[in-house]
C-alpha atoms as a PDB file:
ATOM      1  CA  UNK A   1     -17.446   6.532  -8.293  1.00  0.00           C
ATOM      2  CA  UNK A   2     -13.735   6.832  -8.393  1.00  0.00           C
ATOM      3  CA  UNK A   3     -11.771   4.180  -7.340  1.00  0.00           C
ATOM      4  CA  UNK A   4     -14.964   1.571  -8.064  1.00  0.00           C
ATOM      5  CA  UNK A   5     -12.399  -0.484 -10.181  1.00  0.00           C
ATOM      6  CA  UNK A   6      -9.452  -0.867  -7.238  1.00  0.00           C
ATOM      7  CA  UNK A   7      -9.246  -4.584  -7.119  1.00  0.00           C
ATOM      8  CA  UNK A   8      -7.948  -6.704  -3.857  1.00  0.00           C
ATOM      9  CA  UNK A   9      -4.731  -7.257  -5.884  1.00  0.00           C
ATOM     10  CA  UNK A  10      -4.119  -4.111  -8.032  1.00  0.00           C
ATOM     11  CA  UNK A  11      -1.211  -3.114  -6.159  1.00  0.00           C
ATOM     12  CA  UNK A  12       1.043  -6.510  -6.130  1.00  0.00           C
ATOM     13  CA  UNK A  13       4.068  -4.566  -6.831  1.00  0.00           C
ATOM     14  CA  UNK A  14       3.861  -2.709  -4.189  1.00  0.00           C
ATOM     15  CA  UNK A  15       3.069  -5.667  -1.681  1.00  0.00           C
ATOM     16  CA  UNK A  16       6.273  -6.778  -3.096  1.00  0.00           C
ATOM     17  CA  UNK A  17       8.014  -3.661  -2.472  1.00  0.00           C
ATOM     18  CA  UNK A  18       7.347  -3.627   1.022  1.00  0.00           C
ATOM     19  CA  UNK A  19       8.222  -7.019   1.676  1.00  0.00           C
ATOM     20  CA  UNK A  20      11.302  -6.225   0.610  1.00  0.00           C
ATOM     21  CA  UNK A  21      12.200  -2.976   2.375  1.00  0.00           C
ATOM     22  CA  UNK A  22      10.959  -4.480   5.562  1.00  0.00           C
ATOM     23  CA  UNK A  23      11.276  -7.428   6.144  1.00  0.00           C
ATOM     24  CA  UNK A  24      14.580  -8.030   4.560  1.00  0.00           C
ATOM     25  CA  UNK A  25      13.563 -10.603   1.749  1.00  0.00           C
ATOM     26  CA  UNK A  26      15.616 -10.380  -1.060  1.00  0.00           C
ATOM     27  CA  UNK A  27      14.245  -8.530  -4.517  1.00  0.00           C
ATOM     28  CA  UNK A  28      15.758  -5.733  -7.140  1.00  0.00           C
ATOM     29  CA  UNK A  29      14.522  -3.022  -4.780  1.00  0.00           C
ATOM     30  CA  UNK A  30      14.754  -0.378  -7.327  1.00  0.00           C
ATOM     31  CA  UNK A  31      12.735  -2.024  -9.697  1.00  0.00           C
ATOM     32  CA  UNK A  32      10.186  -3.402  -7.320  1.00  0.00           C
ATOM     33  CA  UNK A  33      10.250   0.489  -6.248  1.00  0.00           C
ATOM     34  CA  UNK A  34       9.289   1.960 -10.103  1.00  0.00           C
ATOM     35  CA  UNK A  35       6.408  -1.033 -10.552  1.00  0.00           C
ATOM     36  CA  UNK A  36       4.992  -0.119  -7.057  1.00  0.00           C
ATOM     37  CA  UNK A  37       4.751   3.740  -7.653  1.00  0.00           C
ATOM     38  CA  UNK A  38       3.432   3.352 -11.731  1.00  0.00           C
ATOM     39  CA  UNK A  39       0.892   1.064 -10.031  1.00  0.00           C
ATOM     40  CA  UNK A  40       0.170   3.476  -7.568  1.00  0.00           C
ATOM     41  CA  UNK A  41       0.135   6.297  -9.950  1.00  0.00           C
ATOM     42  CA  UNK A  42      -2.803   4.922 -11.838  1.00  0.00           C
ATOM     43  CA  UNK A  43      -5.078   5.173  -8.970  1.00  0.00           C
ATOM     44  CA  UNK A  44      -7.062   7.926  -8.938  1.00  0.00           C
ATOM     45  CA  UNK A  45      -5.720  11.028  -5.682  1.00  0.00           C
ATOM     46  CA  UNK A  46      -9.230  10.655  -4.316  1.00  0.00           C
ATOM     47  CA  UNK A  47      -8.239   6.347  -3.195  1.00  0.00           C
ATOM     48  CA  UNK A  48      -4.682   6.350  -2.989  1.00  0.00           C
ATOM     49  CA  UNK A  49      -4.971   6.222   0.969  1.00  0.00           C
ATOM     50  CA  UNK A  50      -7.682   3.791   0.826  1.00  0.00           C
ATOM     51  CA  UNK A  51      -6.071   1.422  -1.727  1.00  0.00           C
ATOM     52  CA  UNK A  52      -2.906   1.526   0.614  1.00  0.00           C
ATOM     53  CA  UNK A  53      -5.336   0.904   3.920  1.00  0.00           C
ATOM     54  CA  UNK A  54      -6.752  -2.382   2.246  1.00  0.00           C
ATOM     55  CA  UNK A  55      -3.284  -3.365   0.947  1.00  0.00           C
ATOM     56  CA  UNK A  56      -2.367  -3.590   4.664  1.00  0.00           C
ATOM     57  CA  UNK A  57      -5.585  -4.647   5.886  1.00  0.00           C
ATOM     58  CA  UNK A  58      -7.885  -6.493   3.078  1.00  0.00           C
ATOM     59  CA  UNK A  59     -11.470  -6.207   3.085  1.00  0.00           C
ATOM     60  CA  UNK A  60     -14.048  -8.461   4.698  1.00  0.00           C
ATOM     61  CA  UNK A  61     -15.785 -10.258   2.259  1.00  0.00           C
ATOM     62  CA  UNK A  62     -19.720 -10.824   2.331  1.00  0.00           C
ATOM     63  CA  UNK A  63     -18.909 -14.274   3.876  1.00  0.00           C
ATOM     64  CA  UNK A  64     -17.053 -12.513   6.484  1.00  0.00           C
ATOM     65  CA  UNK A  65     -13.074 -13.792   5.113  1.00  0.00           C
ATOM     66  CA  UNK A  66     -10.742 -11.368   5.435  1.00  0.00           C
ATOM     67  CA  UNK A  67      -9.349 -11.045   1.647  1.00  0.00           C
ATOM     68  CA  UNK A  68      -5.919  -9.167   0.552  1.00  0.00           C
ATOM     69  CA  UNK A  69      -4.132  -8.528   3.919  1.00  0.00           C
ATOM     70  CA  UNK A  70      -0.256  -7.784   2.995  1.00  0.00           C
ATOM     71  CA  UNK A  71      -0.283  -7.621   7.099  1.00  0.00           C
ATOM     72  CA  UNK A  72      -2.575 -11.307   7.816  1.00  0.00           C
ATOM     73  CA  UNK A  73       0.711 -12.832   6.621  1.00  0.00           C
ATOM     74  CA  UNK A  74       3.442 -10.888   7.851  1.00  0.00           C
ATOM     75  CA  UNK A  75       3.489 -11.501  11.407  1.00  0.00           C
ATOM     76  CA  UNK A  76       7.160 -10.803  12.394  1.00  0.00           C
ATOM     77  CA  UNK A  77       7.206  -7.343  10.613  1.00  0.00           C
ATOM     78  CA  UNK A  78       3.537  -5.993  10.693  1.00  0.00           C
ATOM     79  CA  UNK A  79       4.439  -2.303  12.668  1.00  0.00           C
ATOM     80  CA  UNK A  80       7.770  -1.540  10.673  1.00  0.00           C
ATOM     81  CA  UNK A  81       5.298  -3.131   7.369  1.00  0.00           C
ATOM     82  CA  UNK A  82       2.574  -0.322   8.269  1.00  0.00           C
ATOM     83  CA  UNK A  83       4.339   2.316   8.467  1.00  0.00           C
ATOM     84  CA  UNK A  84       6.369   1.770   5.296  1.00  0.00           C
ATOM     85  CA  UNK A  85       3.258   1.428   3.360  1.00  0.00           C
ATOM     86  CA  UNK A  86       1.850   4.357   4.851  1.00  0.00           C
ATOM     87  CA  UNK A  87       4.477   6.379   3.891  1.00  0.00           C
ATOM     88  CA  UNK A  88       4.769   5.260   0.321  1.00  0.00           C
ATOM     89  CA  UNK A  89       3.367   8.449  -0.791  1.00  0.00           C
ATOM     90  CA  UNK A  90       5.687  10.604   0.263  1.00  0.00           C
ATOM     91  CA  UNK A  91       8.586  12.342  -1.015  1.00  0.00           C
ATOM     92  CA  UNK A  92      11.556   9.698  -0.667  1.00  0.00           C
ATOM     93  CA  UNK A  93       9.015   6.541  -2.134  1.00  0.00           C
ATOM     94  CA  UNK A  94       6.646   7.616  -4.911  1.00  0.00           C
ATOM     95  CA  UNK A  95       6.128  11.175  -4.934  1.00  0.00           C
ATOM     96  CA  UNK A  96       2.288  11.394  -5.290  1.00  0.00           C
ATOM     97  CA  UNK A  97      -0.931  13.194  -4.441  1.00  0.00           C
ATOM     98  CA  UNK A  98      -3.410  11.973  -2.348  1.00  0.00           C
ATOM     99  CA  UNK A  99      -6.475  13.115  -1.725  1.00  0.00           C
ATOM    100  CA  UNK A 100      -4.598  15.119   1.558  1.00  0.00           C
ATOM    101  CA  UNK A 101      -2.241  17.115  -1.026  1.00  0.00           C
ATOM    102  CA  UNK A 102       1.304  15.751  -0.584  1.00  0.00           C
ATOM    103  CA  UNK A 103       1.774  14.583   2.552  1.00  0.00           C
ATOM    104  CA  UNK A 104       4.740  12.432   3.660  1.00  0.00           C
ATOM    105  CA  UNK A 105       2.438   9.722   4.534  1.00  0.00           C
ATOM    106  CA  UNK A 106      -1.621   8.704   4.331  1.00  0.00           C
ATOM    107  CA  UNK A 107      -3.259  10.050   7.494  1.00  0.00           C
ATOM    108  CA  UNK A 108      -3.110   8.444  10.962  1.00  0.00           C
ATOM    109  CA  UNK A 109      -6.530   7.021  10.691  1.00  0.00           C
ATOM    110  CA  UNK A 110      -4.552   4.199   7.548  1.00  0.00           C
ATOM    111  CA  UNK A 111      -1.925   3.744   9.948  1.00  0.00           C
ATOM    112  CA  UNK A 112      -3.485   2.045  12.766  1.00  0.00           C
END
């Protein structure tokens, strides 16, 4: 099953990234940028909207904890957080297939 091995932190460059670009915390934006998208790049088309859903979101654990919300901890810049992360795919961020082709951003239904 493709994306079986997505782990609750393989994208921690990216959670970086978008810390940065919005919520105005201080890191080398560019770099951040490159880690977040080669990170991003390794996961397969088919989960790159999913892997970007439960970097904002997390998962619910069997014991019921929510585990690997970017957003749980981010409570002055959760809507401006969202959509930047949702949007990560697109032309101006990373550049990369999804399984939706080449959209600007992961479908409404990651963005809520």
């Amino acid at each position: 099953v493709p994306g079986r091995e997505i782990t609750y932190d393989s994208l921690n460059a990216c959670r970086g990234y978008a810390v940065r670009q919005t919520c105005g915390y201080y890191l080398s934006a560019e770099r951040q940028k490159r880690r977040c998208c080669d990170e991003l790049s390794k996961v397969p088309e088919l989960c790159r909207c999913e892997v970007l859903h439960v970097l904002m979101d997390g998962r619910v654990t069997k014991e019921g904890v929510v585990k690997g919300s970017l957003l749980q901890d981010m409570s002055g810049c959760k809507k401006l957080t969202r959509e930047f992360i949702a949007g990560i795919v697109g032309r101006e961020e990373c550049n990369l297939e999804t399984v939706f082709g080449r959209y600007h951003y992961c479908p409404t239904q990651y963005r809520s």
